[in-house]
N, C-alpha and C. Protein backbone atom coordinates (compact mmCIF):
# COMPACT_ATOMS: atom_id res chain seq x y z
N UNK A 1 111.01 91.96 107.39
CA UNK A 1 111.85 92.88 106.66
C UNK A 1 111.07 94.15 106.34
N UNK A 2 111.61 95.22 107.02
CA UNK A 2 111.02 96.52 106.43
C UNK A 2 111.27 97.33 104.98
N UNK A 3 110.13 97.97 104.30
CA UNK A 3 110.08 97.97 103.09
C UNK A 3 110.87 99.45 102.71
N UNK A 4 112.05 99.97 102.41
CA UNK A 4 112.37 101.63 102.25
C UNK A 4 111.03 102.43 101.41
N UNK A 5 111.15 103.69 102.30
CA UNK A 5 110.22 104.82 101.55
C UNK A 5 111.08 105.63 101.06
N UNK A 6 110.62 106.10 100.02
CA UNK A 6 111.08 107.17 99.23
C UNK A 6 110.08 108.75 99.29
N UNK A 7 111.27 109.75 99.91
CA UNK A 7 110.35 111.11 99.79
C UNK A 7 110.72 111.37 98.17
N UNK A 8 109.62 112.00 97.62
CA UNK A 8 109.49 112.72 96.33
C UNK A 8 108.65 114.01 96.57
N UNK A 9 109.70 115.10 96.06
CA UNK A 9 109.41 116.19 95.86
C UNK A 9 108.24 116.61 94.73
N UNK A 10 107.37 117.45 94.69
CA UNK A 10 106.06 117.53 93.76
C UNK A 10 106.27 117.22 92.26
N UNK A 11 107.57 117.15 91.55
CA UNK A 11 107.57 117.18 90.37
C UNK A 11 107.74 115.47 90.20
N UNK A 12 107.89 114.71 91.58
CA UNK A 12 107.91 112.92 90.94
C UNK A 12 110.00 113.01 91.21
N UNK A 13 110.55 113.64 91.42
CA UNK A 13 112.01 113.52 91.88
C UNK A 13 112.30 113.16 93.28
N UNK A 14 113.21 112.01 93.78
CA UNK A 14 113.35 111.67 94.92
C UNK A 14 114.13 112.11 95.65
N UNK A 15 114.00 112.72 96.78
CA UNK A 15 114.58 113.75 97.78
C UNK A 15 115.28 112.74 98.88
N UNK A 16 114.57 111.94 99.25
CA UNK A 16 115.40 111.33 100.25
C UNK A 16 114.87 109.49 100.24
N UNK A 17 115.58 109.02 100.67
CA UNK A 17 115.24 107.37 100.95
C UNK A 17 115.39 106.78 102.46
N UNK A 18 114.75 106.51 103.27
CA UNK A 18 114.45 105.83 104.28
C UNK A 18 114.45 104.18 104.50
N UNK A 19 114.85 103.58 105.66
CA UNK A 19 115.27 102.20 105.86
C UNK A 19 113.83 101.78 105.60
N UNK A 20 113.12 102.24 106.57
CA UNK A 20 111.28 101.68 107.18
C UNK A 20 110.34 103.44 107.35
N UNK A 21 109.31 102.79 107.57
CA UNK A 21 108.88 103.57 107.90
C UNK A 21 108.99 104.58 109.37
N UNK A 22 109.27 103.78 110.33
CA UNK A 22 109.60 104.27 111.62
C UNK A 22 111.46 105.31 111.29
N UNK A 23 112.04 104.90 110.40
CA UNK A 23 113.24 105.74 110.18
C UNK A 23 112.62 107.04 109.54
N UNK A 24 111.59 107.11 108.74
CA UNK A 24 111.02 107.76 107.96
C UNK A 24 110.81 109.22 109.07
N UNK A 25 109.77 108.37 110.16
CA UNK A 25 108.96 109.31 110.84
C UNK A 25 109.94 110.00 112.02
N UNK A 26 111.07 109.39 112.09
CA UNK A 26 111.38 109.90 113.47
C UNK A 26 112.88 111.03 112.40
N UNK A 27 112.91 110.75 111.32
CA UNK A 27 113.62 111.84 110.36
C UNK A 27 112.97 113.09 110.07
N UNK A 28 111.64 112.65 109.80
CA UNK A 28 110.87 113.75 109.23
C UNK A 28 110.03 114.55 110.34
N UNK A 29 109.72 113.75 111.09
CA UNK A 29 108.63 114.67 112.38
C UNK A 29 107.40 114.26 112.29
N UNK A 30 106.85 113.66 111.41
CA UNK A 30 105.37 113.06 111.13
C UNK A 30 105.25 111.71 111.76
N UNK A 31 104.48 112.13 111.85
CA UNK A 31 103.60 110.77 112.75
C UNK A 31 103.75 109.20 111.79
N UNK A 32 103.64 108.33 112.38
CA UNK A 32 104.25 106.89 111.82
C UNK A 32 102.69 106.37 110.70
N UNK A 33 101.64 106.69 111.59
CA UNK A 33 100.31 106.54 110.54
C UNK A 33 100.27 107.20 109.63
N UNK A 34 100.73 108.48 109.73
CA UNK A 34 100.13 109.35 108.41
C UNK A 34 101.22 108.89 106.82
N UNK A 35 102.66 108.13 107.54
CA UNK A 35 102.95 107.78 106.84
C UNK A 35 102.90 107.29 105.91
N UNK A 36 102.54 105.64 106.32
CA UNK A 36 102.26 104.45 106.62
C UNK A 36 100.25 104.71 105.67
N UNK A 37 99.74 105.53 105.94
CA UNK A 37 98.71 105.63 104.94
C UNK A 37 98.93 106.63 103.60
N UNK A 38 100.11 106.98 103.96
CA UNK A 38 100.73 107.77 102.64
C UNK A 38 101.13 106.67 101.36
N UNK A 39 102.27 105.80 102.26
CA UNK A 39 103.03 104.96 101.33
C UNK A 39 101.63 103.73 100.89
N UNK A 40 100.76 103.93 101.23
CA UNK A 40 99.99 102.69 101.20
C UNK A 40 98.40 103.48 100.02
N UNK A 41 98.51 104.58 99.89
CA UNK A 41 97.55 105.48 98.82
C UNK A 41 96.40 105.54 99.66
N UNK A 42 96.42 105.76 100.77
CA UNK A 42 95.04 106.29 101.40
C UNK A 42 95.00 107.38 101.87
N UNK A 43 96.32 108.65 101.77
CA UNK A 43 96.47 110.06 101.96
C UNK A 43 97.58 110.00 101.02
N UNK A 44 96.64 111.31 100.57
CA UNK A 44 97.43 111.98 99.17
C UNK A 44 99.39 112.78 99.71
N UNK A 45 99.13 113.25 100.49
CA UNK A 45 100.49 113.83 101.09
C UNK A 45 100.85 113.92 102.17
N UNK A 46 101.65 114.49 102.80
CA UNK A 46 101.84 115.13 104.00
C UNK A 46 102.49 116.50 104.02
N UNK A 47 101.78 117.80 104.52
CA UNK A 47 102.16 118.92 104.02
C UNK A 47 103.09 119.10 102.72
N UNK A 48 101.88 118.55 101.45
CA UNK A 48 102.93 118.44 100.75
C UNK A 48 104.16 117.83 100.34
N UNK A 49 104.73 117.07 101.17
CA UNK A 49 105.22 116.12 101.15
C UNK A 49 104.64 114.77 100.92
N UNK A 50 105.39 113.95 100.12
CA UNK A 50 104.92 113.06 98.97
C UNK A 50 106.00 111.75 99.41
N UNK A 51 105.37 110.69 100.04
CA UNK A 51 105.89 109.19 100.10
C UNK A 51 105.23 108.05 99.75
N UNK A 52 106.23 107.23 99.20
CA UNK A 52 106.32 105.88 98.48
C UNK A 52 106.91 104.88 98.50
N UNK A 53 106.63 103.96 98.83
CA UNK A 53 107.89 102.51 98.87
C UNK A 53 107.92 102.57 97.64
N UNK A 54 109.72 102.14 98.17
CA UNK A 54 110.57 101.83 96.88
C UNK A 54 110.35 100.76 96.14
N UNK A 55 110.47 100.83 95.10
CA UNK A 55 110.14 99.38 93.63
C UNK A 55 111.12 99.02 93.70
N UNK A 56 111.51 97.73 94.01
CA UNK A 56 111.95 96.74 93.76
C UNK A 56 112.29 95.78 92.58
N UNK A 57 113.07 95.06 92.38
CA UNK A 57 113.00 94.02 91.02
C UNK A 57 111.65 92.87 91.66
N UNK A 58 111.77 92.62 92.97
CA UNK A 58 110.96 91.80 93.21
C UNK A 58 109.41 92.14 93.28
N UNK A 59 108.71 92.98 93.64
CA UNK A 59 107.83 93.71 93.41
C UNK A 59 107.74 93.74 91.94
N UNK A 60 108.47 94.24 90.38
CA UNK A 60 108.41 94.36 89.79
C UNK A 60 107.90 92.72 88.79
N UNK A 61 108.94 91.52 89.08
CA UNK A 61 108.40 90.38 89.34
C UNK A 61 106.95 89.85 89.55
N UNK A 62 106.70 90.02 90.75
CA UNK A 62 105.29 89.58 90.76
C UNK A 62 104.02 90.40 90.11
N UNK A 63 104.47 91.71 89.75
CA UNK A 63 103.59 92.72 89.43
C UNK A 63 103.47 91.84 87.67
N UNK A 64 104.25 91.29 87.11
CA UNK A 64 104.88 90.56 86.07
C UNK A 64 104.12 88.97 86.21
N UNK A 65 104.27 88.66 87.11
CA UNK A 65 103.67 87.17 87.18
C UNK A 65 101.98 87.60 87.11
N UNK A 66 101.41 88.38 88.22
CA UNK A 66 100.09 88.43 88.39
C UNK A 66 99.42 89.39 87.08
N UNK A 67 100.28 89.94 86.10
CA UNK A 67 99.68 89.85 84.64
C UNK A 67 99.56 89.14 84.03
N UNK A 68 100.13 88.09 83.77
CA UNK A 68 100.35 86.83 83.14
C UNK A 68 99.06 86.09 83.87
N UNK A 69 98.85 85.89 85.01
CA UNK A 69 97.73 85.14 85.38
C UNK A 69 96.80 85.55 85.22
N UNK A 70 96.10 86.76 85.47
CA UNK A 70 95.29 87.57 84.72
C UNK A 70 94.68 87.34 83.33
N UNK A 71 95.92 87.22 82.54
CA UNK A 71 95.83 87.01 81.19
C UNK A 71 95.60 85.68 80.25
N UNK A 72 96.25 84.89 81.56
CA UNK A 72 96.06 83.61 81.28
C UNK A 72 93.91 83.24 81.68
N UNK A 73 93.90 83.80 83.12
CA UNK A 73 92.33 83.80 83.27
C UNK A 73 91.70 84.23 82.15
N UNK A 74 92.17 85.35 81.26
CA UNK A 74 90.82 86.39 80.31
C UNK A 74 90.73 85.29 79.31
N UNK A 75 91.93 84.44 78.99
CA UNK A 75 92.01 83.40 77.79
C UNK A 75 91.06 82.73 77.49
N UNK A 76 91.07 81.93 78.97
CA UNK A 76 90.56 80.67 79.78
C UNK A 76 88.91 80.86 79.55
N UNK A 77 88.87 82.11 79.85
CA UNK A 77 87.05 82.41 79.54
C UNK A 77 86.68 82.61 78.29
N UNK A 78 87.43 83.23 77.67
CA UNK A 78 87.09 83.19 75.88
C UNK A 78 86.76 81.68 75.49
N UNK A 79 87.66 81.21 75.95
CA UNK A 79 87.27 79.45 75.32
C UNK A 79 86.64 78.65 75.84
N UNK A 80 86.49 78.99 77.06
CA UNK A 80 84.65 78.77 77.68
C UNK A 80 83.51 78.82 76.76
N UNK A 81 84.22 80.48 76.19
CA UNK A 81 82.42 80.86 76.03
C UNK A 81 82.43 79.80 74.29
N UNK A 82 83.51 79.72 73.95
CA UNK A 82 84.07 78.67 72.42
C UNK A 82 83.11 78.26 72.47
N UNK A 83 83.89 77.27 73.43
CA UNK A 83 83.45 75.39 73.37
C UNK A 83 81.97 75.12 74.20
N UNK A 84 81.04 76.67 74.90
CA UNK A 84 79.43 76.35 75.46
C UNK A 84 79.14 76.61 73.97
N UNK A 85 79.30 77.47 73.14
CA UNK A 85 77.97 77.78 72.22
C UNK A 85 77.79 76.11 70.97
């Protein structure tokens, strides 16, 4: 399943939405990598132009679960360090 990108214009407002990335590139004229390292934070833009996969509830979800585990780990070590001294 391909993930939609979202173009955003410089102020953080979304200009356009795309299926995948390959809908992206053959809309816009840019190359499928420069995308694809756009939506992924390893290039800041493309002439200025600004892409992002779209957030999801599900994405939002796990972004939600893997705090909780996190948090549950930082616990877990506090009472480590409890119950050594």
């Amino acid at each position: 399943m391909d993930r939609r990108v979202v173009e955003i214009d410089f102020y953080g407002k979304p200009i356009a939405l795309y299926n995948s990335i390959k809908d992206c590139a053959e809309k816009t004229g840019f190359p499928v990598g420069a995308i694809k390292r756009c939506v992924e934070g390893h290039q800041y833009d493309i002439y200025g132009r600004f892409f992002k996969y779209e957030v999801t509830a599900t994405d939002l979800r796990k972004a939600r679960v893997q705090a909780a585990h996190r948090q549950a780990e930082r616990k877990l070590k506090e009472w480590d360090k409890f119950f050594k001294d």
